[in-house]
C-alpha atoms as a PDB file:
ATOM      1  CA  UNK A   1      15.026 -17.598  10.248  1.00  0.00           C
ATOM      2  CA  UNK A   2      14.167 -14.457   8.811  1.00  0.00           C
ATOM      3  CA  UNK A   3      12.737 -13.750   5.184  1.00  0.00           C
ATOM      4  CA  UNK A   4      14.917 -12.877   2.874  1.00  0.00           C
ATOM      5  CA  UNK A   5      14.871  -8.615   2.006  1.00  0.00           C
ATOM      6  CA  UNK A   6      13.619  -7.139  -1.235  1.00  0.00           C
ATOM      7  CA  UNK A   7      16.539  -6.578  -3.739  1.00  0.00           C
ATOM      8  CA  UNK A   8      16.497  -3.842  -6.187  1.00  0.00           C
ATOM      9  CA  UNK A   9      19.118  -3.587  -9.414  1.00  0.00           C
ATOM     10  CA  UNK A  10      20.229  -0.781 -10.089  1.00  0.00           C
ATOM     11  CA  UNK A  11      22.631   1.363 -12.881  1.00  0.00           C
ATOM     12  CA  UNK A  12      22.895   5.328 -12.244  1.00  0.00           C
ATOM     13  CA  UNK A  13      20.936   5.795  -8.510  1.00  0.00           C
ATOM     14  CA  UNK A  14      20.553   8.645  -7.135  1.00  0.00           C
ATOM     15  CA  UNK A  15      19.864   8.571  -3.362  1.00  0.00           C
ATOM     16  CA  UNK A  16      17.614  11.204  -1.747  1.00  0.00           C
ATOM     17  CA  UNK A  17      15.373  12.125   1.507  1.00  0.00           C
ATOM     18  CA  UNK A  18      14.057  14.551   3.995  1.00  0.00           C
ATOM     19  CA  UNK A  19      12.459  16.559   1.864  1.00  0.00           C
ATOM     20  CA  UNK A  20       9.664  17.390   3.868  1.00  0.00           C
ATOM     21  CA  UNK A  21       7.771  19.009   0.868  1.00  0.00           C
ATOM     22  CA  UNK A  22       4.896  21.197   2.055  1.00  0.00           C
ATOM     23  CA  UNK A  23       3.257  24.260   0.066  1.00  0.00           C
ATOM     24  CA  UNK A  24       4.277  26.369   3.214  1.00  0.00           C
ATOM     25  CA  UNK A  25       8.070  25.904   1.802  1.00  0.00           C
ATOM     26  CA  UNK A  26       7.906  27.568  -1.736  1.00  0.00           C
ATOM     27  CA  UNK A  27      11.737  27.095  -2.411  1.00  0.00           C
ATOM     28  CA  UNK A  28      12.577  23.428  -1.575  1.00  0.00           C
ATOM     29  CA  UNK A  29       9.741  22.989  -3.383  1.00  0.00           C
ATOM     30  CA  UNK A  30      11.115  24.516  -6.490  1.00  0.00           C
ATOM     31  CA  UNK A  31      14.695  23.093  -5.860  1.00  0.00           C
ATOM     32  CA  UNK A  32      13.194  19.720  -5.716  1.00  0.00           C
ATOM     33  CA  UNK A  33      11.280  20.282  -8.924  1.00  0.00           C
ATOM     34  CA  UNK A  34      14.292  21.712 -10.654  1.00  0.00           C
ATOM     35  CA  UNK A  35      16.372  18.541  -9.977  1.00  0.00           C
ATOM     36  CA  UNK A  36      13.348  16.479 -10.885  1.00  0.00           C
ATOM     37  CA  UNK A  37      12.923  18.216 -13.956  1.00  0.00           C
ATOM     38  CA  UNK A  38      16.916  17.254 -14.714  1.00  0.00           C
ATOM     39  CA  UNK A  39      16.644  13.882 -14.826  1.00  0.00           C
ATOM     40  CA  UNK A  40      16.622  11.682 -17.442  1.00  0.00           C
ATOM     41  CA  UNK A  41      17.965   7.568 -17.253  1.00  0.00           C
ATOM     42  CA  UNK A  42      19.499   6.041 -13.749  1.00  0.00           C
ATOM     43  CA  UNK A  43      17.542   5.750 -10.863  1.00  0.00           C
ATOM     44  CA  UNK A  44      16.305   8.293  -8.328  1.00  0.00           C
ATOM     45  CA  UNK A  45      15.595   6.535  -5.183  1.00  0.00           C
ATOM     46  CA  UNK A  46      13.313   8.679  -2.399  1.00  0.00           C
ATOM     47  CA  UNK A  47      14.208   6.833   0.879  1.00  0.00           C
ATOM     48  CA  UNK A  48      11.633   8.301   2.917  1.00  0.00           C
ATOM     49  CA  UNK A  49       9.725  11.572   4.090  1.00  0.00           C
ATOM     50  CA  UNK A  50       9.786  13.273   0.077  1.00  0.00           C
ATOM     51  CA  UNK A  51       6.665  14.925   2.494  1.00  0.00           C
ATOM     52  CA  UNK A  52       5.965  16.963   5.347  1.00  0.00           C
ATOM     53  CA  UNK A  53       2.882  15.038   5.954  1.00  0.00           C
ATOM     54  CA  UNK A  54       0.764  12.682   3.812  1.00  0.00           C
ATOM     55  CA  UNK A  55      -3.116  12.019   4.952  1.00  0.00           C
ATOM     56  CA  UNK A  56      -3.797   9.445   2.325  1.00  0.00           C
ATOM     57  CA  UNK A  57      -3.640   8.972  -1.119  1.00  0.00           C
ATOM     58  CA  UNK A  58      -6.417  11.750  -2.054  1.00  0.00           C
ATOM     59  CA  UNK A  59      -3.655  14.353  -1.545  1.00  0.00           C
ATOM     60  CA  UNK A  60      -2.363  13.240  -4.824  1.00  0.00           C
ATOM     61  CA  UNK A  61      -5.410  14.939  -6.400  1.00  0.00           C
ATOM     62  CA  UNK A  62      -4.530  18.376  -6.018  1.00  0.00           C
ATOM     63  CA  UNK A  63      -2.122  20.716  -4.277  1.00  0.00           C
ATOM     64  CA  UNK A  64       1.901  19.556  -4.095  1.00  0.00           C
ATOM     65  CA  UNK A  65       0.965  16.352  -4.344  1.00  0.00           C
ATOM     66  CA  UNK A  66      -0.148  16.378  -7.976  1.00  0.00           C
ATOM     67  CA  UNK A  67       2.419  18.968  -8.793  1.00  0.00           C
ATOM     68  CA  UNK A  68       4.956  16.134  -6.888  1.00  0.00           C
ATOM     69  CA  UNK A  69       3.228  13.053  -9.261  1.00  0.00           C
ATOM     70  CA  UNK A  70       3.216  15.157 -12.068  1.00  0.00           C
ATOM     71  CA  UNK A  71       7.068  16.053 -11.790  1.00  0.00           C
ATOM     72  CA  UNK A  72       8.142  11.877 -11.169  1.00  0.00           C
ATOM     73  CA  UNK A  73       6.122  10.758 -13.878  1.00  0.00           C
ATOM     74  CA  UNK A  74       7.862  13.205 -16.270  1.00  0.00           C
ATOM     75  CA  UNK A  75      11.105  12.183 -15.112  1.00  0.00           C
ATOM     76  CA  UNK A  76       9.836   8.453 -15.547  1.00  0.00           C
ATOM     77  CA  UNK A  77       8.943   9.557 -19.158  1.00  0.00           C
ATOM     78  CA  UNK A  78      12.434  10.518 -19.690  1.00  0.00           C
ATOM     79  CA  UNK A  79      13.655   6.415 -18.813  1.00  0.00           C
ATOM     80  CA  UNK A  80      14.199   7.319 -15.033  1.00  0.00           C
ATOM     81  CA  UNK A  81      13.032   4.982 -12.768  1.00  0.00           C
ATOM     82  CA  UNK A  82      11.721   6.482 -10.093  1.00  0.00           C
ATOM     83  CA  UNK A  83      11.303   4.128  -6.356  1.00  0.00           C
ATOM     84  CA  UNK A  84       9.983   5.458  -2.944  1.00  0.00           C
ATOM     85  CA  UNK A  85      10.364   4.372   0.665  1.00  0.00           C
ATOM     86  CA  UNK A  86       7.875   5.399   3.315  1.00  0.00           C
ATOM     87  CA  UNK A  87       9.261   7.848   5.997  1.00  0.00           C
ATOM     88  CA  UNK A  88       7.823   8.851   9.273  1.00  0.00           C
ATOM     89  CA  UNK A  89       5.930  11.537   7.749  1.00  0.00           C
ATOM     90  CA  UNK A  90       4.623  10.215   4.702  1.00  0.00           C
ATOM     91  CA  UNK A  91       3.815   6.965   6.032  1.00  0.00           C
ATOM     92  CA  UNK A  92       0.618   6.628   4.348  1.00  0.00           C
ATOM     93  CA  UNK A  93       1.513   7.207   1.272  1.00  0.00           C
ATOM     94  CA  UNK A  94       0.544   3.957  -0.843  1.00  0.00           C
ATOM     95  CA  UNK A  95      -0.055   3.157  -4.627  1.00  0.00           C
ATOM     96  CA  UNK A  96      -2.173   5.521  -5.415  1.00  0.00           C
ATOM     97  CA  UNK A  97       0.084   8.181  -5.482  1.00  0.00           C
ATOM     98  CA  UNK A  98       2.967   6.151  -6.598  1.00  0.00           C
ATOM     99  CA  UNK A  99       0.712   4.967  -9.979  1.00  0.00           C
ATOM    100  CA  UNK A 100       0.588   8.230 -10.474  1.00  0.00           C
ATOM    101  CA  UNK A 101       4.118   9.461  -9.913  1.00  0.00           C
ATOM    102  CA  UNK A 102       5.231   6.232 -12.426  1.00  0.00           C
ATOM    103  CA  UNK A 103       7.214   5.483  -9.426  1.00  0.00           C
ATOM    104  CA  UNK A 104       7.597   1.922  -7.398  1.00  0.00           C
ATOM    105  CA  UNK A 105       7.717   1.227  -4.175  1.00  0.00           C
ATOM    106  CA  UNK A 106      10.410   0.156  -1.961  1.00  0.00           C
ATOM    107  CA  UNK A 107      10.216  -2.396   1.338  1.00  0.00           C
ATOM    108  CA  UNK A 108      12.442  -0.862   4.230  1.00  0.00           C
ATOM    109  CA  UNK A 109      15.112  -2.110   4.485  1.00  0.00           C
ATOM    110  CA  UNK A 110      15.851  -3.512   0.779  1.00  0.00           C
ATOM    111  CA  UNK A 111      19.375  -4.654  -0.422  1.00  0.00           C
ATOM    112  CA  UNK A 112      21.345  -3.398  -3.282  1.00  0.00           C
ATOM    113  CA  UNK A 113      24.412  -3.532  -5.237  1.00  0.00           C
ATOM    114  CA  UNK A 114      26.866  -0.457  -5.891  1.00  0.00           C
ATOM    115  CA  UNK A 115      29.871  -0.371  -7.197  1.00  0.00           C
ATOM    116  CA  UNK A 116      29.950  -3.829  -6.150  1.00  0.00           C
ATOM    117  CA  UNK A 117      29.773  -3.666  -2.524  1.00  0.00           C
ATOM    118  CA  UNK A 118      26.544  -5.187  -1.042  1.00  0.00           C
ATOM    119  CA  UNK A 119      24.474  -2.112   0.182  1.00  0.00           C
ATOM    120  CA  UNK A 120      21.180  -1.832   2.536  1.00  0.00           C
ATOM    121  CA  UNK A 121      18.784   1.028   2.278  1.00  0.00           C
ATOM    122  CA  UNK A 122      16.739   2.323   4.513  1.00  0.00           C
ATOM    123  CA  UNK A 123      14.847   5.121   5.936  1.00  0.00           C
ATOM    124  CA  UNK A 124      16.486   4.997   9.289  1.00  0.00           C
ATOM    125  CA  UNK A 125      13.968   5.438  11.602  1.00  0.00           C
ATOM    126  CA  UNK A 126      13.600   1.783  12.802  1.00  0.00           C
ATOM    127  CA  UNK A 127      17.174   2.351  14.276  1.00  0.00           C
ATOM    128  CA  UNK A 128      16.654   5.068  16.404  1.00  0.00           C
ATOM    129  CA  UNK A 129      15.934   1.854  19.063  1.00  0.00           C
ATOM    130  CA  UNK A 130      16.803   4.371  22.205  1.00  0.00           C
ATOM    131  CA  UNK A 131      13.561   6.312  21.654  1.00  0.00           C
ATOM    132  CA  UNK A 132      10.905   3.543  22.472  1.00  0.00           C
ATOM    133  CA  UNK A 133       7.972   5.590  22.524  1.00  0.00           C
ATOM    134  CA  UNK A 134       8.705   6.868  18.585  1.00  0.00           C
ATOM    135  CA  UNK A 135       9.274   2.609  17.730  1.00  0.00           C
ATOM    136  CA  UNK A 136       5.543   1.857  19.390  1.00  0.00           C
ATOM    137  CA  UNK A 137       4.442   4.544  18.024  1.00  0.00           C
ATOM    138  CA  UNK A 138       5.788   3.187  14.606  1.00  0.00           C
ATOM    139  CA  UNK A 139       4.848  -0.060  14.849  1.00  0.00           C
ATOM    140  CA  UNK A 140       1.744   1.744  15.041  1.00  0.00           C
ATOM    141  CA  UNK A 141       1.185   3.320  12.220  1.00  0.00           C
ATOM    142  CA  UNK A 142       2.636   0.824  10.106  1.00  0.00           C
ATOM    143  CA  UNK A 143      -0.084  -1.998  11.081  1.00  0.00           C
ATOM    144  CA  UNK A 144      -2.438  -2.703   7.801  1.00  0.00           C
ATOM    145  CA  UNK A 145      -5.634  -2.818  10.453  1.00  0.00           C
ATOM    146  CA  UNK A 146      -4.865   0.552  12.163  1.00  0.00           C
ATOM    147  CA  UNK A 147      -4.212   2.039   8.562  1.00  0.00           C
ATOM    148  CA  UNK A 148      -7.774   0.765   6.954  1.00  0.00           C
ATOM    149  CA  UNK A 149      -9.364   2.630  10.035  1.00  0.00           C
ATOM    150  CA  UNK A 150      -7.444   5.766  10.131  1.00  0.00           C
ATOM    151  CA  UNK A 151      -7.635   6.284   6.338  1.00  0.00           C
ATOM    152  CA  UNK A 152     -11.667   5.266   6.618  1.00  0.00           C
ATOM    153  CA  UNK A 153     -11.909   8.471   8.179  1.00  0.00           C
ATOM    154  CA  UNK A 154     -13.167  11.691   6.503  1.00  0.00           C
ATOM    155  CA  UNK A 155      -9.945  13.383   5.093  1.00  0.00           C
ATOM    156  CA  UNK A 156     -10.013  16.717   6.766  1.00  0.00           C
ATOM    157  CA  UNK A 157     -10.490  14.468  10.216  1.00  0.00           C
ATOM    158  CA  UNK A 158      -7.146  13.087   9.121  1.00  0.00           C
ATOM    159  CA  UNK A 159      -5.094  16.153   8.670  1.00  0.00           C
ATOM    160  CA  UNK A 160      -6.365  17.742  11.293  1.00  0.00           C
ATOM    161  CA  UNK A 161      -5.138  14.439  13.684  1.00  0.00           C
ATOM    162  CA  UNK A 162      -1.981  14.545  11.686  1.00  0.00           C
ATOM    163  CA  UNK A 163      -1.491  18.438  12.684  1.00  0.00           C
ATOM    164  CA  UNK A 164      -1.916  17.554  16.237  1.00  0.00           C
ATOM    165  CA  UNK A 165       0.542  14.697  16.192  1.00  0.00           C
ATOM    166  CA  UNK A 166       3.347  16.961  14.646  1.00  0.00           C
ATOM    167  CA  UNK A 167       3.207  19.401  17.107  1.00  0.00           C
ATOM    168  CA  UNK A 168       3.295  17.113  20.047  1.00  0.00           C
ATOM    169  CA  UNK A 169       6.319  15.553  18.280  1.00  0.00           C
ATOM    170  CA  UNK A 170       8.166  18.625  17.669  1.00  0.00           C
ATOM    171  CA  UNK A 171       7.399  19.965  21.450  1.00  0.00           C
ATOM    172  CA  UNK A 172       9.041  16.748  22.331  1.00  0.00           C
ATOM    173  CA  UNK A 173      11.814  16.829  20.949  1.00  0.00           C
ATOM    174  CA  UNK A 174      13.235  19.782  22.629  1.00  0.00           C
ATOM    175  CA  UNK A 175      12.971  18.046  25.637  1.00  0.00           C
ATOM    176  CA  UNK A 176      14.850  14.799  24.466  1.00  0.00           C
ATOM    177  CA  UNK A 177      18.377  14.085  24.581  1.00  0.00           C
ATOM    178  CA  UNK A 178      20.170  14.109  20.850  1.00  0.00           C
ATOM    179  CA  UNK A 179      21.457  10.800  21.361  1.00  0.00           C
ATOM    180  CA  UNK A 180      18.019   9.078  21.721  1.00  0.00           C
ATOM    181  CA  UNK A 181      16.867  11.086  18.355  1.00  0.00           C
ATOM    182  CA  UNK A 182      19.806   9.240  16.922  1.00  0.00           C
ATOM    183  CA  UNK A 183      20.851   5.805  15.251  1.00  0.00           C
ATOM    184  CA  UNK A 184      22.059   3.076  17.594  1.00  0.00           C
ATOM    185  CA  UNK A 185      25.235   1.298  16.478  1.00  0.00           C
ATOM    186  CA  UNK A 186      24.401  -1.574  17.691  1.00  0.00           C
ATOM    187  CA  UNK A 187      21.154  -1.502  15.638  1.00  0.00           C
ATOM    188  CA  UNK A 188      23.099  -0.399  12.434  1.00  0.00           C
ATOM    189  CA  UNK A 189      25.352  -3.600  12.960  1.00  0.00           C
ATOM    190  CA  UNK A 190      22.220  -5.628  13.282  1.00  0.00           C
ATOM    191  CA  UNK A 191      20.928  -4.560  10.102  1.00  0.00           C
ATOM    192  CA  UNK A 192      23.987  -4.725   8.499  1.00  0.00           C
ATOM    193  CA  UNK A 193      24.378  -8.318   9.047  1.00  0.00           C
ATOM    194  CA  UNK A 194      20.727  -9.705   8.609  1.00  0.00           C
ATOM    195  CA  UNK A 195      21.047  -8.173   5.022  1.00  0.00           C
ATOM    196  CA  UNK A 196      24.618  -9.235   4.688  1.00  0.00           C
ATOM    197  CA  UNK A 197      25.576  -5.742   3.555  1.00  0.00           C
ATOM    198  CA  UNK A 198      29.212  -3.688   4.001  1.00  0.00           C
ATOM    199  CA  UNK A 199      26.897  -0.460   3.344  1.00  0.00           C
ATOM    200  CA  UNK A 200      24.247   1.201   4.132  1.00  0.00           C
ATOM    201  CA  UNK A 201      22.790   4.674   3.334  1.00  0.00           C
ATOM    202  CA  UNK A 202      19.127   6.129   5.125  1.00  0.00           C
ATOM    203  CA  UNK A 203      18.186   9.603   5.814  1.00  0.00           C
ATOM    204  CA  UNK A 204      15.456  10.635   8.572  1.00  0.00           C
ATOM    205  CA  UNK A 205      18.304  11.722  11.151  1.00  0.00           C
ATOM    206  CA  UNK A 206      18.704  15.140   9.434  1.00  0.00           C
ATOM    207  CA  UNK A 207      22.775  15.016  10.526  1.00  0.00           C
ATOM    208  CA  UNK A 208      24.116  13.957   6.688  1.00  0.00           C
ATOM    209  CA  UNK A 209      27.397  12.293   7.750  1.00  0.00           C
ATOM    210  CA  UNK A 210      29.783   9.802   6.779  1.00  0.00           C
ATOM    211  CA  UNK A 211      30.760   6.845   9.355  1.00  0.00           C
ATOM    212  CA  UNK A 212      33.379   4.289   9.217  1.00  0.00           C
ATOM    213  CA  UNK A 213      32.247   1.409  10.748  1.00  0.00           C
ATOM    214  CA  UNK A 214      34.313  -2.206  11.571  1.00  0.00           C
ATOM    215  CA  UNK A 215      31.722  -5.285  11.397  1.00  0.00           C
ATOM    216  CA  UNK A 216      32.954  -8.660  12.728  1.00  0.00           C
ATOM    217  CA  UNK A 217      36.318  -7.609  11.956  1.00  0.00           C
ATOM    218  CA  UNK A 218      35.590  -6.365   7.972  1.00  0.00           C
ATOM    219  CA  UNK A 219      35.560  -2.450   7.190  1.00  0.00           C
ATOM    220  CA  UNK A 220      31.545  -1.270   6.341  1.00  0.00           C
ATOM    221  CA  UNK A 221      30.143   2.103   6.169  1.00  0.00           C
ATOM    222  CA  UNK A 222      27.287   4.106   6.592  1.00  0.00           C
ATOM    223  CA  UNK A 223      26.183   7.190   4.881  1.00  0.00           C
ATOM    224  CA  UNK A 224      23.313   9.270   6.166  1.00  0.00           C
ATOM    225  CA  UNK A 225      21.552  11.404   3.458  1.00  0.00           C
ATOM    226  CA  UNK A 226      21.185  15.405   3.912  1.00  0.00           C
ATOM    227  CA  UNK A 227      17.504  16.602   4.547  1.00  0.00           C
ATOM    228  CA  UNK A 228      16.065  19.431   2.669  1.00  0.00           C
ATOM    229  CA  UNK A 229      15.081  23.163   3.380  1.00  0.00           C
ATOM    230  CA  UNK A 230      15.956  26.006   0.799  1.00  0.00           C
ATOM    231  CA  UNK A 231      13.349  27.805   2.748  1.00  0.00           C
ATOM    232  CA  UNK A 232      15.378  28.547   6.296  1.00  0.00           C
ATOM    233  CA  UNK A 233      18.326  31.016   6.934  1.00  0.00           C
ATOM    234  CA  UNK A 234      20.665  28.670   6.031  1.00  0.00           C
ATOM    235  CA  UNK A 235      19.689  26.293   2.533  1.00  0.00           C
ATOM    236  CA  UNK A 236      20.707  22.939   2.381  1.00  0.00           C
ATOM    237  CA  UNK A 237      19.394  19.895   0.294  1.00  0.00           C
ATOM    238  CA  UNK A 238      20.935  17.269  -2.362  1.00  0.00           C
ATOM    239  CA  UNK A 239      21.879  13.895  -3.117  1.00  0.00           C
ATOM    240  CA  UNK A 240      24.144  10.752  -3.056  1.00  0.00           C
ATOM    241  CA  UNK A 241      25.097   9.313  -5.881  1.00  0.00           C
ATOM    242  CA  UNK A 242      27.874   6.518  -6.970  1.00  0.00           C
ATOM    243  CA  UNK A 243      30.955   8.728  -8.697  1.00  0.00           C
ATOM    244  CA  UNK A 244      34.115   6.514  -9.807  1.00  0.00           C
ATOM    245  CA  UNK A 245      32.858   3.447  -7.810  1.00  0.00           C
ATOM    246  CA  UNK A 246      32.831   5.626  -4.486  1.00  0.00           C
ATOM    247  CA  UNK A 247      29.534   7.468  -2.666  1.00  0.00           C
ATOM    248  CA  UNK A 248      29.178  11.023  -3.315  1.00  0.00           C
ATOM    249  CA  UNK A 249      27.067  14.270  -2.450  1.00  0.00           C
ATOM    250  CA  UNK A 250      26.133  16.353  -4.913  1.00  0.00           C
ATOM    251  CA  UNK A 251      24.732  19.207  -3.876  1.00  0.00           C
ATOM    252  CA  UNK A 252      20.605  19.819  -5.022  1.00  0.00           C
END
C-alpha cells in the first residue's frame, strides 16, 4: 500500500510554473518580479522549474537567485505564503534557498483542496511515462546519494555539466515525437486515483490547456499551467488561480 501524499491547506493560491528564470531573459525576469512584488495574503504556489537551471544552493548568494529570494521573502513579509516544487531544471534546489526565499517546500505530487473538489499538484514531468530515457534520467537526479556527490563538486564543475546536459536535451528534442514530450492519460488517471483527486493542475509541458477528463465513470479535470517568456517574439506568462469556485488564468 502506498504512503499517504503530503496535503497542503490552502485560502487564496495562486498556481504558477515554467518560468525558466535566467539573467539571459531580462523581461520575464521583471514580469515575474512585478507580480511578486503584487502580492500580499493567499498563497503563491511555484510548481516547478521558477529556473532555467539551478547548480546548488550557492546560487542563492548572488545573481537572480538572490534577487529571486529577495523578491519571495518580501512577498512572505506581506502574509503570503510562498511553497515551491522542484522541476526538471531546478531540481537541486533545496532549503537553502527556500530559507531564504521564506518559502516551503512542496513533495510532488501533494493533495489539496479548492473550491472543494479534491485537487493533486504536480510538476508533471513524472507523467511524461512515453519518454523512458527522460524518467531514468529522473530517477536519477532525484536519488539523495547521486545528489551529495554531484553537489560535492566544485560549483563551476557543476554548471558547466549542467550546460552540457541542456544542450543535449534541447538537440533531442527536435528529433522526438510531440506525443512522447507529452503527458500520458493513462498516467494522469493513475495519479488521479492514488491521491483520490477529481483535479489536478502541473506545468512542465509548456502547452497550458484545459482537459476534461472521465475517471471510473465520475467527471475530473486537468489543467496544465502556461510557461513563461516575455523575452521571445511572442510574450506569454501568468497564473491559475480559484475565481467564483472555478480555475482561472490570469494573465502575468
Amino acid at each position: 500500500m502506498s504512503a499517504p501524499l503530503e496535503s497542503v491547506s490552502l485560502s487564496e493560491p495562486r498556481f504558477i510554473s515554467d518560468l525558466h528564470l535566467a539573467q539571459d531573459q531580462p523581461r520575464t525576469l521583471e514580469r515575474f518580479l512585478r507580480l511578486a512584488g503584487q502580492l500580499s495574503g493567499g498563497e503563491l504556489l511555484i510548481l516547478g522549474d521558477l529556473f532555467e537551471y539551478w547548480a546548488g544552493d550557492e546560487e542563492t548568494a548572488d545573481g537572480i537567485g538572490a534577487t529571486v529570494a529577495a523578491a519571495l521573502r518580501s512577498a512572505a513579509g506581506r502574509g503570503t505564503r510562498v511553497f515551491l516544487m522542484l522541476g526538471n531544471r531546478d531540481v537541486l534546489l533545496g532549503d537553502g534557498f527556500a530559507s531564504a526565499a521564506g518559502a516551503s517546500m512542496l513533495a510532488d505530487p501533494c493533495r489539496t483542496t479548492l473550491a472543494g473538489v479534491p485537487a493533486l499538484l504536480s510538476h508533471g514531468d513524472a507523467y511524461c511515462t512515453l519518454d523512458i530515457k527522460y524518467q531514468l534520467f529522473r530517477r536519477q537526479v532525484r536519488d539523495p546519494m547521486w545528489q551529495r556527490a554531484f553537489l560535492n563538486r566544485p560549483l563551476a564543475e557543476r554548471r558547466a555539466i549542467i550546460g552540457q546536459v541542456r544542450q543535449h536535451s534541447e538537440s533531442g528534442k527536435k528529433a522526438m515525437a510531440a506525443e512522447i514530450m507529452d503527458v500520458t492519460p493513462e498516467a494522469i488517471q493513475d495519479a488521479l486515483r492514488q491521491g483520490q483527486a477529481r483535479l489536478m493542475i502541473h506545468g512542465h509541458t509548456h502547452r497550458p490547456d484545459f482537459h476534461h477528463l472521465t475517471l471510473d465513470g465520475q467527471a475530473a479535470e486537468r489543467w496544465v499551467l502556461p510557461d513563461w517568456d516575455f523575452d521571445g517574439e511572442v510574450p506569454r506568462g501568468g497564473y491559475l488561480r480559484i475565481s467564483g469556485g472555478r480555475p482561472e488564468v490570469v494573465a502575468a
